[in-house]
N, C-alpha and C. Protein backbone atom coordinates (compact mmCIF):
# COMPACT_ATOMS: atom_id res chain seq x y z
N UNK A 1 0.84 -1.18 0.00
CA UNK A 1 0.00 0.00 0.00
C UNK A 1 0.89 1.25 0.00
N UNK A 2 0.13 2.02 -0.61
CA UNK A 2 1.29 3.36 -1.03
C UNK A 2 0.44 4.52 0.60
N UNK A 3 1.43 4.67 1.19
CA UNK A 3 1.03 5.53 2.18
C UNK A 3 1.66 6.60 2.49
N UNK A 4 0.54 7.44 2.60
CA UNK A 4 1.38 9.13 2.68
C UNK A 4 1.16 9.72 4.41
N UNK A 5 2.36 9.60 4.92
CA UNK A 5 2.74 9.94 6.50
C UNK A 5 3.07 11.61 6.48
N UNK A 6 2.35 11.93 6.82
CA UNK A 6 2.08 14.10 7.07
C UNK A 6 2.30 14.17 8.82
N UNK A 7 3.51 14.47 8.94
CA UNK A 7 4.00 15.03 9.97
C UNK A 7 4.41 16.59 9.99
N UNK A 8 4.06 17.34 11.49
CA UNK A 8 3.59 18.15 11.78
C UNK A 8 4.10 18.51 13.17
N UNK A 9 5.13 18.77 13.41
CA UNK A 9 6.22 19.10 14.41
C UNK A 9 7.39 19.78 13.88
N UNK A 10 7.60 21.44 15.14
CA UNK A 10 8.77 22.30 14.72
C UNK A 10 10.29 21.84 15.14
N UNK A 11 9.93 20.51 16.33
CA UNK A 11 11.60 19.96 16.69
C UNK A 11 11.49 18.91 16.68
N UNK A 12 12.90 19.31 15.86
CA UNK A 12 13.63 18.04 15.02
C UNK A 12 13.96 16.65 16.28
N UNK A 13 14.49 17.10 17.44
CA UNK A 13 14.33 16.00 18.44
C UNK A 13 13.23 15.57 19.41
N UNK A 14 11.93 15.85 19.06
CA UNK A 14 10.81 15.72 19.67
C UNK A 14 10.25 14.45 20.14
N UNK A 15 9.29 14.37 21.26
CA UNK A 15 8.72 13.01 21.12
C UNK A 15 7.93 12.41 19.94
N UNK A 16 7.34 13.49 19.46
CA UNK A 16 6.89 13.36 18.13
C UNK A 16 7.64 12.72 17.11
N UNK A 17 8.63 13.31 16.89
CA UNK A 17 9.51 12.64 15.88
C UNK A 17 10.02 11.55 15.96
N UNK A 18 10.33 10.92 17.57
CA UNK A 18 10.30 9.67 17.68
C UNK A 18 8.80 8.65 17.10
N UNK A 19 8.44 9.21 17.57
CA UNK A 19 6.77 8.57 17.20
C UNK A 19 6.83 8.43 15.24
N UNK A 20 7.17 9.32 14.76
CA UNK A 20 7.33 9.43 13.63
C UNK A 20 8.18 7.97 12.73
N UNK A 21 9.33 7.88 14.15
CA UNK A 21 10.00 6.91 13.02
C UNK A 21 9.57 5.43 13.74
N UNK A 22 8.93 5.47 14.63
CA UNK A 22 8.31 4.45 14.83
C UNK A 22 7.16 3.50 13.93
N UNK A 23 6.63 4.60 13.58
CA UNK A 23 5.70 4.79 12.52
C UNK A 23 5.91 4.09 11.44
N UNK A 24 6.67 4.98 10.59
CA UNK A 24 7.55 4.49 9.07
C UNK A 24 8.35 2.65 9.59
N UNK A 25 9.18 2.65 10.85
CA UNK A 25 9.35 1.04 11.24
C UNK A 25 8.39 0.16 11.21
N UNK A 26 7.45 0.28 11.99
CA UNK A 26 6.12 -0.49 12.02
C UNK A 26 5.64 -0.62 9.98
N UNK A 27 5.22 0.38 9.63
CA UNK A 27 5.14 0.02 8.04
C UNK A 27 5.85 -0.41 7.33
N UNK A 28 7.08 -0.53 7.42
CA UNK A 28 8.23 -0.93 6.66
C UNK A 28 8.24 -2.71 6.75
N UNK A 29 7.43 -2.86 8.17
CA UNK A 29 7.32 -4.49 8.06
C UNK A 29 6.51 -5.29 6.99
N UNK A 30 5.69 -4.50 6.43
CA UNK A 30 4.76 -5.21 5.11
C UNK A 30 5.01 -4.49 4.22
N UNK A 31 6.55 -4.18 3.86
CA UNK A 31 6.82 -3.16 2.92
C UNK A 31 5.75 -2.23 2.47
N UNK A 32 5.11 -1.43 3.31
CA UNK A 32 4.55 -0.23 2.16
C UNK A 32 5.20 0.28 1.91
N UNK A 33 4.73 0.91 0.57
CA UNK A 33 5.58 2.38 0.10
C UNK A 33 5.35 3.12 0.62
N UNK A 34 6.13 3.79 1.73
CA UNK A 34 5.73 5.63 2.16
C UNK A 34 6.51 6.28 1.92
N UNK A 35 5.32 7.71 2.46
CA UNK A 35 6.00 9.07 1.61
C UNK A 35 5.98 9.58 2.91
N UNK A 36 7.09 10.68 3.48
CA UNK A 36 6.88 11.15 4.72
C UNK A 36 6.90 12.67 4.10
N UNK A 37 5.63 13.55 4.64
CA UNK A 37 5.57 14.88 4.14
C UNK A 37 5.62 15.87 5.22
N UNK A 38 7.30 16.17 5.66
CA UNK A 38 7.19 17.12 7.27
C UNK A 38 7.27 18.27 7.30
N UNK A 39 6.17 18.85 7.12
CA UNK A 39 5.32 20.15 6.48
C UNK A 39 6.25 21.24 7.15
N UNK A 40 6.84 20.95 8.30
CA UNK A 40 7.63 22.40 9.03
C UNK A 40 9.50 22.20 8.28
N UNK A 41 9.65 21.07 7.64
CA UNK A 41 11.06 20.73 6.91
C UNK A 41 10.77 21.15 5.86
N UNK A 42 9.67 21.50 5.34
CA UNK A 42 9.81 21.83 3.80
C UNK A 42 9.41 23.83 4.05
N UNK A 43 8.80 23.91 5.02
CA UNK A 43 8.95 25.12 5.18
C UNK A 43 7.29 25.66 4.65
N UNK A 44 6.47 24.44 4.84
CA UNK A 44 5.01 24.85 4.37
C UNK A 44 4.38 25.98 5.07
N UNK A 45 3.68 27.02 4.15
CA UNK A 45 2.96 27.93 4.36
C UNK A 45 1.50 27.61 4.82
N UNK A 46 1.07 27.73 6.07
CA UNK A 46 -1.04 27.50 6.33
C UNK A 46 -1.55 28.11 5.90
N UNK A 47 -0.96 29.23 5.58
CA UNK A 47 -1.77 30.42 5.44
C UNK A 47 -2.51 30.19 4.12
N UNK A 48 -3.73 30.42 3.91
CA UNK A 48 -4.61 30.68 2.72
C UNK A 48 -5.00 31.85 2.21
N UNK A 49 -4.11 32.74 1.19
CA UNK A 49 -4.25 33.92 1.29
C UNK A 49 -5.56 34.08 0.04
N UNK A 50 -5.80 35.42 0.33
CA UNK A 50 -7.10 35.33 -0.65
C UNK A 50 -6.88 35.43 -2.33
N UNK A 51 -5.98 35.49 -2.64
CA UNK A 51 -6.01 35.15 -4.47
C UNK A 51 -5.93 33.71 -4.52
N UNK A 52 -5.61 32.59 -3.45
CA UNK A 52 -5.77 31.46 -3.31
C UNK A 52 -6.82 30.96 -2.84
N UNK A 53 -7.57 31.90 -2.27
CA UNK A 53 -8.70 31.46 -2.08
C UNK A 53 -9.94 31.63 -2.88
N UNK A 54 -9.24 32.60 -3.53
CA UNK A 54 -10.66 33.18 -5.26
C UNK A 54 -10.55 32.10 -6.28
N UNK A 55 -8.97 31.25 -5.95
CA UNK A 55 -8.63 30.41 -7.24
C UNK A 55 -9.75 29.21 -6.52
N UNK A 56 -9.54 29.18 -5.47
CA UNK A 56 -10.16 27.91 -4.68
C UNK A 56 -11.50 27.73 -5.36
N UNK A 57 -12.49 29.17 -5.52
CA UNK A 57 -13.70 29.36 -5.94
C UNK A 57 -14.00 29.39 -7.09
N UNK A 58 -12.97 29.48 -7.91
CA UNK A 58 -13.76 30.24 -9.00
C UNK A 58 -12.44 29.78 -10.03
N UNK A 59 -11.61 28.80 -9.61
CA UNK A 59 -10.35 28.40 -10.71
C UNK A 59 -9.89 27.32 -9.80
N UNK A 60 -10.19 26.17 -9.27
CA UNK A 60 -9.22 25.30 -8.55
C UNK A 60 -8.04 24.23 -8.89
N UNK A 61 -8.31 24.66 -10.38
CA UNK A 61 -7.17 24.25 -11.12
C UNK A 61 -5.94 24.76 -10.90
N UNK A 62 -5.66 26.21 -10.66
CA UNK A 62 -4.87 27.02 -10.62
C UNK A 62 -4.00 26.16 -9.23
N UNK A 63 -4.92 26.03 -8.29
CA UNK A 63 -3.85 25.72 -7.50
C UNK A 63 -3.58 24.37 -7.26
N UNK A 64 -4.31 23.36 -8.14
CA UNK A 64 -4.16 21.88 -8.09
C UNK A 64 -2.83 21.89 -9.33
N UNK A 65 -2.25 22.51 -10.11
CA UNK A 65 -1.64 22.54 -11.36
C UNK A 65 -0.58 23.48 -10.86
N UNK A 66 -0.43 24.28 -9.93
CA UNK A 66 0.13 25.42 -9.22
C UNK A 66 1.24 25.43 -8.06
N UNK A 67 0.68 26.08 -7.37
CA UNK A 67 2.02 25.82 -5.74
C UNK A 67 1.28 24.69 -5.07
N UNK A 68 0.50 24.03 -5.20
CA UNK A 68 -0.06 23.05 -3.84
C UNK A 68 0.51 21.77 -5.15
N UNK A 69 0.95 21.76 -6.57
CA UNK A 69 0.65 20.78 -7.11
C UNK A 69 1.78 19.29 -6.41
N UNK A 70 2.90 19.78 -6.07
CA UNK A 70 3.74 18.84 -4.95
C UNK A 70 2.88 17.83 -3.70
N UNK A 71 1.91 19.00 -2.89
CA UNK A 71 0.83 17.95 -2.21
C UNK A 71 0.10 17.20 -2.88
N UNK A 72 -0.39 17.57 -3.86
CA UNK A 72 -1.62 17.24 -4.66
C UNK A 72 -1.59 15.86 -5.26
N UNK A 73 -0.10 15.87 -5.77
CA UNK A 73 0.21 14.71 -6.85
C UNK A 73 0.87 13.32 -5.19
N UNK A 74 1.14 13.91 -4.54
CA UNK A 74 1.52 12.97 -3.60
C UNK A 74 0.03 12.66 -2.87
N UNK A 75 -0.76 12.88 -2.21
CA UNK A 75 -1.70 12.83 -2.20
C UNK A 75 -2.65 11.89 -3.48
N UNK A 76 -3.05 12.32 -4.30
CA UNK A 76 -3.48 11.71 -4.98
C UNK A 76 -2.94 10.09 -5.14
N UNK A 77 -1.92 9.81 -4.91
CA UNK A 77 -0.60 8.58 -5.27
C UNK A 77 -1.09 8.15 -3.92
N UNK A 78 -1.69 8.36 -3.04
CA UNK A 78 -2.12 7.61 -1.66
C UNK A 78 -3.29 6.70 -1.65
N UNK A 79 -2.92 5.26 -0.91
CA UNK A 79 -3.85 4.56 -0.67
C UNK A 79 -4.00 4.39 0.97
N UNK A 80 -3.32 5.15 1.17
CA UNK A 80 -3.25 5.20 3.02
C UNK A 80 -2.73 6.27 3.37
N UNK A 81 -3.38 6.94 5.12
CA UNK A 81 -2.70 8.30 4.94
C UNK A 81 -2.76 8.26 6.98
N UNK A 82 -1.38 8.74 7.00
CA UNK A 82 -1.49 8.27 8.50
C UNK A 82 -0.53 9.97 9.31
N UNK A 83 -1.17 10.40 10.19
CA UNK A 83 -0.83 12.12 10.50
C UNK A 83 0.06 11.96 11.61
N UNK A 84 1.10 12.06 11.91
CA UNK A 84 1.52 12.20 13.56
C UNK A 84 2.17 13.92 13.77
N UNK A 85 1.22 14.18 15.00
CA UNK A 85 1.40 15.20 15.51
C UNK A 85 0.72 15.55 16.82
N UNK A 86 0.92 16.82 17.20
CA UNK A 86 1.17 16.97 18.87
C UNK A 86 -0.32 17.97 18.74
N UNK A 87 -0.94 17.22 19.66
CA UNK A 87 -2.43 18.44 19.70
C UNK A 87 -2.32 19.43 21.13
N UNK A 88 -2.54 20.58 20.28
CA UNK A 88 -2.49 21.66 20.86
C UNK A 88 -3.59 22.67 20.90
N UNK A 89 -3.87 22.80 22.01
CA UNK A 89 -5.06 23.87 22.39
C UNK A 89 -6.13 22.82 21.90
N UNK A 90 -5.94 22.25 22.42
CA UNK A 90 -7.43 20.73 21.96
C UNK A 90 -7.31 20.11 20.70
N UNK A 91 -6.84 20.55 19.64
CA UNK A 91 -6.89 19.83 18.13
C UNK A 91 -5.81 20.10 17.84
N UNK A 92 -5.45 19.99 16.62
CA UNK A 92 -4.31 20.33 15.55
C UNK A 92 -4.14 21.27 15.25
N UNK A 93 -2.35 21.17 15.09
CA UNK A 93 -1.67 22.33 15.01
C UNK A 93 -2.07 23.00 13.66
N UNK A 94 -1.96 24.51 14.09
CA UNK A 94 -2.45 25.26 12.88
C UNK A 94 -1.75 24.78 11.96
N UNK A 95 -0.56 24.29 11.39
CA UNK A 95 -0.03 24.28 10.39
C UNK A 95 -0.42 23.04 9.82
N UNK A 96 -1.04 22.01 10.55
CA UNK A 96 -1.67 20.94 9.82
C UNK A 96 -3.09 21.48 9.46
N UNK A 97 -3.72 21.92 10.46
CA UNK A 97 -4.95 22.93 9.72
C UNK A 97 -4.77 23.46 8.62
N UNK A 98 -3.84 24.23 8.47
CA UNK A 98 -3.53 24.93 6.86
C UNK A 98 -3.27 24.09 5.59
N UNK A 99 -2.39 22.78 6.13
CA UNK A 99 -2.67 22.01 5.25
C UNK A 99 -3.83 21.50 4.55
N UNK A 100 -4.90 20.99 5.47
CA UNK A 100 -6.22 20.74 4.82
C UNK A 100 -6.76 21.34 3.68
N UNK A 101 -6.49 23.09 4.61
CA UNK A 101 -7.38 23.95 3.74
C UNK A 101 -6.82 24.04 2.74
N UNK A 102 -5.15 24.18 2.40
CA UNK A 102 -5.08 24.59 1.28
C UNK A 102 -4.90 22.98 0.09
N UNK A 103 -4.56 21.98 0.58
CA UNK A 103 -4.68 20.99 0.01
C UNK A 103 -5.71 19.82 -0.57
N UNK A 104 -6.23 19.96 0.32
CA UNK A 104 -7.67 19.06 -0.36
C UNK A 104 -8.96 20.18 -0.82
N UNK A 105 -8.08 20.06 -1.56
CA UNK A 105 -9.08 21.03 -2.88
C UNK A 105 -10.20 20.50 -4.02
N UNK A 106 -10.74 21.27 -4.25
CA UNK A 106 -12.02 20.59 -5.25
C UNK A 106 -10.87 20.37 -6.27
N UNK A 107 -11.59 18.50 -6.72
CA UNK A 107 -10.90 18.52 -7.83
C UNK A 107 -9.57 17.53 -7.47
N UNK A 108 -9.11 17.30 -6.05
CA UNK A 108 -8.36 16.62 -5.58
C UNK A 108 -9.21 15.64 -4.53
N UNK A 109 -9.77 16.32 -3.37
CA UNK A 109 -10.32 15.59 -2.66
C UNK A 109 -11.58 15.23 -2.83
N UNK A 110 -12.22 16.26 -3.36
CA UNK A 110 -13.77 16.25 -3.76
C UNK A 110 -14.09 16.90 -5.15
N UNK A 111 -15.39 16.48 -5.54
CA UNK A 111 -16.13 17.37 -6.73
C UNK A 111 -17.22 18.06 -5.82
N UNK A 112 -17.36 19.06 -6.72
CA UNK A 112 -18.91 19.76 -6.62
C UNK A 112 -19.50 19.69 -7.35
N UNK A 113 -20.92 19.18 -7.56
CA UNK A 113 -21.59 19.12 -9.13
C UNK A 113 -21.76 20.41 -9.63
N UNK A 114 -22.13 20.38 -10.77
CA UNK A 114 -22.28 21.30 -11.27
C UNK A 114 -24.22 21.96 -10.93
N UNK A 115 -24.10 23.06 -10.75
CA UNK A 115 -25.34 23.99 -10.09
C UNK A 115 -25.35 23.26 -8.83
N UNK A 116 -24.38 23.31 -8.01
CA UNK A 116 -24.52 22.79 -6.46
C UNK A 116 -24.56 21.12 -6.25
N UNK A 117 -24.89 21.77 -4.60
CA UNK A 117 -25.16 20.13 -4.54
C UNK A 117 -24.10 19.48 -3.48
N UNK A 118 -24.54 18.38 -2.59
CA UNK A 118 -23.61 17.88 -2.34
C UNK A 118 -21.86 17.23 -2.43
N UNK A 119 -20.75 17.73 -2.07
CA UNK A 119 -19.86 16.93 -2.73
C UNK A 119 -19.71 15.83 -2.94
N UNK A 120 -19.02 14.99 -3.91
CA UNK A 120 -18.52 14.04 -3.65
C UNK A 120 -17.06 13.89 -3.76
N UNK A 121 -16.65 12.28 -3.11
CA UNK A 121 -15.39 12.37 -2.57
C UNK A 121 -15.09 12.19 -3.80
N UNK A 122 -13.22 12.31 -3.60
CA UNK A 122 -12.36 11.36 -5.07
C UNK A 122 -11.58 10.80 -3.96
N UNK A 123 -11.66 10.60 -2.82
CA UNK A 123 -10.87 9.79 -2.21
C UNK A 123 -11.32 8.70 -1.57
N UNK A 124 -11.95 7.89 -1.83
CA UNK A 124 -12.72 6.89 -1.74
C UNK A 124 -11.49 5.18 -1.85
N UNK A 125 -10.34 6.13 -2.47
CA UNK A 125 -9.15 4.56 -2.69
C UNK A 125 -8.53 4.60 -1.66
N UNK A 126 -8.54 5.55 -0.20
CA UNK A 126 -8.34 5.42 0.46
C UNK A 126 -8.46 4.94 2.14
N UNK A 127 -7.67 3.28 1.87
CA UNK A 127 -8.20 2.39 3.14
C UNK A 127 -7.83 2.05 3.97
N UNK A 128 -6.90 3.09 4.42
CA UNK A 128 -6.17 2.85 5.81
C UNK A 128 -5.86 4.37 6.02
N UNK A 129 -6.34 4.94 7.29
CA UNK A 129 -6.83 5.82 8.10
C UNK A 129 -6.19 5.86 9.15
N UNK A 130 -4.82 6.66 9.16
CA UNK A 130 -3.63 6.64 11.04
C UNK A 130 -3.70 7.84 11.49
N UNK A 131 -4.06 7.46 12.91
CA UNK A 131 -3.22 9.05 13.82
C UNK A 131 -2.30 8.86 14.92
N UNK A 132 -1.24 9.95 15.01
CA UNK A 132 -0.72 9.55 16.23
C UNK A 132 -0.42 10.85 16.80
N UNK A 133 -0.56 10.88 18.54
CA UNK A 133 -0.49 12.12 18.97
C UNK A 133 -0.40 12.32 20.46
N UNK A 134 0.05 13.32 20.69
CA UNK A 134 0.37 13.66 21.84
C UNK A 134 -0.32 14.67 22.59
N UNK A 135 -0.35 14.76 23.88
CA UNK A 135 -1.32 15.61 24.31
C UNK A 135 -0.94 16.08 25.91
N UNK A 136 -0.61 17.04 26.37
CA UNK A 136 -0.60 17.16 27.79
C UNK A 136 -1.65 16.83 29.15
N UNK A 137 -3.02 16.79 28.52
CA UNK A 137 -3.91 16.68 29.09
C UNK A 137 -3.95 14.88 29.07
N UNK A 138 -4.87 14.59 30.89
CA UNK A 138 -4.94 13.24 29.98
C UNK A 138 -6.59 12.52 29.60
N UNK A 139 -6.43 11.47 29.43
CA UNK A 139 -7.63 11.06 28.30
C UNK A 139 -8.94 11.36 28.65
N UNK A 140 -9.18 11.07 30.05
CA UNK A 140 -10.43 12.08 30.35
C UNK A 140 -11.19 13.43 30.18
N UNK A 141 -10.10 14.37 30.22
CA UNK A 141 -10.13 15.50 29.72
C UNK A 141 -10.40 15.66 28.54
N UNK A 142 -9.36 15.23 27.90
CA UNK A 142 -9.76 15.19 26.21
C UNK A 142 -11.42 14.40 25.45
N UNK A 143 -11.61 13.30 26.08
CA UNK A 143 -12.99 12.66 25.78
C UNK A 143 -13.94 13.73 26.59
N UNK A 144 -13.89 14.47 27.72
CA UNK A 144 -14.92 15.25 28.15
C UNK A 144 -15.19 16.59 27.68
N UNK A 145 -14.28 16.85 26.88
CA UNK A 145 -14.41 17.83 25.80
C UNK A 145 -14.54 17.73 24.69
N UNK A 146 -14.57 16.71 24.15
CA UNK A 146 -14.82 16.25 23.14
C UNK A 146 -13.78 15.73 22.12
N UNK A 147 -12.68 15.68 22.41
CA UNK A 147 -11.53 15.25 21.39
C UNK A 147 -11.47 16.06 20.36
N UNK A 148 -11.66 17.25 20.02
CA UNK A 148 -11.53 17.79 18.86
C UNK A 148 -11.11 17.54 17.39
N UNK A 149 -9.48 17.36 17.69
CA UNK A 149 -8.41 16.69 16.71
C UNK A 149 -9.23 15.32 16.51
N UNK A 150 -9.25 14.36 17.30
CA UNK A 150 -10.28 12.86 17.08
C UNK A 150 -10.90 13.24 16.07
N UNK A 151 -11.88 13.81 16.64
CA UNK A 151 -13.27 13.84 15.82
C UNK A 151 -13.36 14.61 14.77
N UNK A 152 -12.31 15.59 14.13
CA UNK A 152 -12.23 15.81 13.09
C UNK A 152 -11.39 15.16 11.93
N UNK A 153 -10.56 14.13 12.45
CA UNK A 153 -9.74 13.06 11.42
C UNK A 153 -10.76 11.83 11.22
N UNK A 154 -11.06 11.36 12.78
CA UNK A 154 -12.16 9.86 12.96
C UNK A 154 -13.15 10.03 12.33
N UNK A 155 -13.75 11.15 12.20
CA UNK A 155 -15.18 11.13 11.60
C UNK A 155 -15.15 12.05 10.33
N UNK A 156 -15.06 13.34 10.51
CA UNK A 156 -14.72 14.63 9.51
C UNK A 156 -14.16 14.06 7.88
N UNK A 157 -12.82 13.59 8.38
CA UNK A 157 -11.75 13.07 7.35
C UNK A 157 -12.59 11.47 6.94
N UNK A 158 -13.07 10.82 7.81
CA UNK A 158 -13.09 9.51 7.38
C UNK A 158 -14.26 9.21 6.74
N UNK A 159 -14.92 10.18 6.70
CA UNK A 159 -16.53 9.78 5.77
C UNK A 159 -16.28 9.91 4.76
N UNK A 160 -15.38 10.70 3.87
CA UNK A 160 -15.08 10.63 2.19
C UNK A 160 -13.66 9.33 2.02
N UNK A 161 -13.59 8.42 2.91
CA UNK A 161 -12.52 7.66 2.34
C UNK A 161 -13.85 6.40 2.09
N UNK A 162 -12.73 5.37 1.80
CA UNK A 162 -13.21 3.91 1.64
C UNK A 162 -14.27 3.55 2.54
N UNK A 163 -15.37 3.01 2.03
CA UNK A 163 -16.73 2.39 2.94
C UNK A 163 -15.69 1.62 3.64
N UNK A 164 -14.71 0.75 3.52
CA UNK A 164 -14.15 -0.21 5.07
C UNK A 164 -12.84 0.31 5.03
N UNK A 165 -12.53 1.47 4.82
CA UNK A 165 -11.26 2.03 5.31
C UNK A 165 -11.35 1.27 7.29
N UNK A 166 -9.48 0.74 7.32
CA UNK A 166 -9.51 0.78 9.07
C UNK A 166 -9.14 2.17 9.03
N UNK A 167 -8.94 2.05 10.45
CA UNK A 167 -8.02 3.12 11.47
C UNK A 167 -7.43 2.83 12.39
N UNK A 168 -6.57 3.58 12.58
CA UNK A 168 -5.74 3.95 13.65
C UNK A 168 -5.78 5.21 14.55
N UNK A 169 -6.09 5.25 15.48
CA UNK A 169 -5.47 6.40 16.51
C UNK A 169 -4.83 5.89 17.96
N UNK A 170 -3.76 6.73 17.91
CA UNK A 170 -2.99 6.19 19.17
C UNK A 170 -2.52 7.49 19.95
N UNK A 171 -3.04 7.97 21.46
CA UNK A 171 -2.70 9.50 21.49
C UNK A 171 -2.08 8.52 22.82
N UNK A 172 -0.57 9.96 23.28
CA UNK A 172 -0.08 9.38 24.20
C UNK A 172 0.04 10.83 25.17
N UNK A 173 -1.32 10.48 26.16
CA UNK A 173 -1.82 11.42 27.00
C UNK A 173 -0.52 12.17 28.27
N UNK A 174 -1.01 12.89 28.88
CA UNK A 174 -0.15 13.48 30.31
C UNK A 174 1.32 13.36 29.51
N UNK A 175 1.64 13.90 28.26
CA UNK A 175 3.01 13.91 27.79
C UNK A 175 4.30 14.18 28.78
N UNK A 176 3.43 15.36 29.51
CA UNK A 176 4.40 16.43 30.51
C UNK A 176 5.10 15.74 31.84
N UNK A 177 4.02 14.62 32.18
CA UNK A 177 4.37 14.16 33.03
C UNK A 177 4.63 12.73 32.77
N UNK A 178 4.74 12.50 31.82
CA UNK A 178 4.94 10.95 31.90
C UNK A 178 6.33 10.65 31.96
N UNK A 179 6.66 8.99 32.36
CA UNK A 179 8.27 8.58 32.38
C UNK A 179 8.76 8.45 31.39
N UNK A 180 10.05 8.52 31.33
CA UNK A 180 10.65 7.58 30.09
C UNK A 180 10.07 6.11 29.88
N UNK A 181 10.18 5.85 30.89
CA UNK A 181 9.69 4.34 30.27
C UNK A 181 7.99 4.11 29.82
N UNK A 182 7.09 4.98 30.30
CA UNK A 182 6.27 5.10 29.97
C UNK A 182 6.21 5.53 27.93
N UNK A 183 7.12 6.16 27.82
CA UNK A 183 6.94 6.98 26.76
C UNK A 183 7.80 5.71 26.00
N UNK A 184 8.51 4.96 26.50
CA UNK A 184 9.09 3.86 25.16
C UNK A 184 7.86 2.72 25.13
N UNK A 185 7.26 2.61 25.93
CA UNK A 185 6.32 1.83 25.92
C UNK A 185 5.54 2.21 24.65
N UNK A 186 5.30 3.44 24.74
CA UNK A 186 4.26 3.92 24.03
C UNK A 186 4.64 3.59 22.20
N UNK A 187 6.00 3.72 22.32
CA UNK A 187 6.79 4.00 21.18
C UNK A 187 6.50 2.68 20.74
N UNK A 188 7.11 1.56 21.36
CA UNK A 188 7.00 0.11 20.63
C UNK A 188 5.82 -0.35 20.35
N UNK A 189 4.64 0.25 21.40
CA UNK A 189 3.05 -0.20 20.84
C UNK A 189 2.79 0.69 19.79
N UNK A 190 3.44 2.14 19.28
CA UNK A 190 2.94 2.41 18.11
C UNK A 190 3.74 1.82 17.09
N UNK A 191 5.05 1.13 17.16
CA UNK A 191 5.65 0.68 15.70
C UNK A 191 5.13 -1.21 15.30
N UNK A 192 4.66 -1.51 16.63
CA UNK A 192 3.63 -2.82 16.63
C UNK A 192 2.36 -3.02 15.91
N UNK A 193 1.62 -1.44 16.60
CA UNK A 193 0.55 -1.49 15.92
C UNK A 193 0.33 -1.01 14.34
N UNK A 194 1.63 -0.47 13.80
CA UNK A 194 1.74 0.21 12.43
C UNK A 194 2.51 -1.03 12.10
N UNK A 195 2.71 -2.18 12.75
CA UNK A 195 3.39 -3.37 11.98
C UNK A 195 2.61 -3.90 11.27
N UNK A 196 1.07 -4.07 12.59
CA UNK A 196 0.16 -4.96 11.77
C UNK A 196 -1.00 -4.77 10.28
N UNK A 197 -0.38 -3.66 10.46
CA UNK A 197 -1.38 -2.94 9.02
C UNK A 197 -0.92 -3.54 8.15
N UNK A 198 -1.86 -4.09 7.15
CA UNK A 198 -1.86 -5.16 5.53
C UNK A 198 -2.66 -4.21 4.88
């Protein structure tokens, strides 16, 4: 399976980034092909400025054929798409936010019919669904507020993929306070559980 890994962390020695190559290990056991896209190494912009956003409306070619066409074509080349990053202020980091917006564009992720109408997906070839993440708060907190980040990848993201797309989410709560050994624990159950993906 061709899988596109979108990481989303500003340090380079992070727990995150451990998590990261845990990740790519665990997949590497059923040889997928991955692509690792680390949006703060390439120096990605969130921002959606508004001549990108008129193209969005009214030309979305421009930016599927344009500056996003590097996401676009990698993206598109995905049959699996798995995010690791650190949730902050309840969900995801703005710069993975910006990704969304400016990347899954009509025309990449979805159509619009023509005179309106519901979208539909074009990502429907996609059947394997990962998250991994970190969080200071721990899991109670986060489920009594609702998981934000969750519930906008688990549900949001996962209704235009594959009718039996799996998933994955693996968040590794009380970051701040947890042990080392707590935190390798965490590490080998995420390159275990990214082993068993077929």
């Amino acid at each position: 399976m061709r899988v596109l890994v979108v990481y989303c962390h500003p340090h380079s020695q992070s727990f995150c980034r451990a998590l990261l190559d845990h990740v790519v290990a665990g997949l590497a056991v059923h040889c997928h092909d991955v692509d690792v896209l680390d949006l703060y190494a390439e120096g990605f912009d969130p921002v959606l400025r508004e001549g990108e956003w008129l193209d969005y409306i009214n030309n979305p070619q421009q930016s599927v054929d344009g500056v996003m066409a590097d996401h676009v074509r990698r993206i598109a080349r995905a049959e699996g798409m798995v995010f690791v990053f650190p949730t902050w202020f309840f969900g995801l980091p703005a710069m993975l936010k910006g990704w969304f917006d400016r990347a899954w564009l009509p025309g990449v992720a979805f159509d619009i019919p023509e005179g309106g109408g519901v979208a539909q997906s074009r990502m429907r070839r996609i059947r394997f669904l990962g998250a991994v993440t970190t969080t200071a708060l721990p899991w109670i907190a986060l489920q009594t507020l609702g998981y934000p980040g969750q519930r906008l990848i688990r549900r949001c993201i996962r209704v235009g993929l594959a009718l039996r797309c799996k998933q994955v989410w693996m968040g590794h709560h009380s970051i701040e306070t947890s042990t080392l050994e707590q935190r390798q624990r965490f590490l080998a159950k995420v390159e275990q559980r990214f082993g068993n993906v077929k």
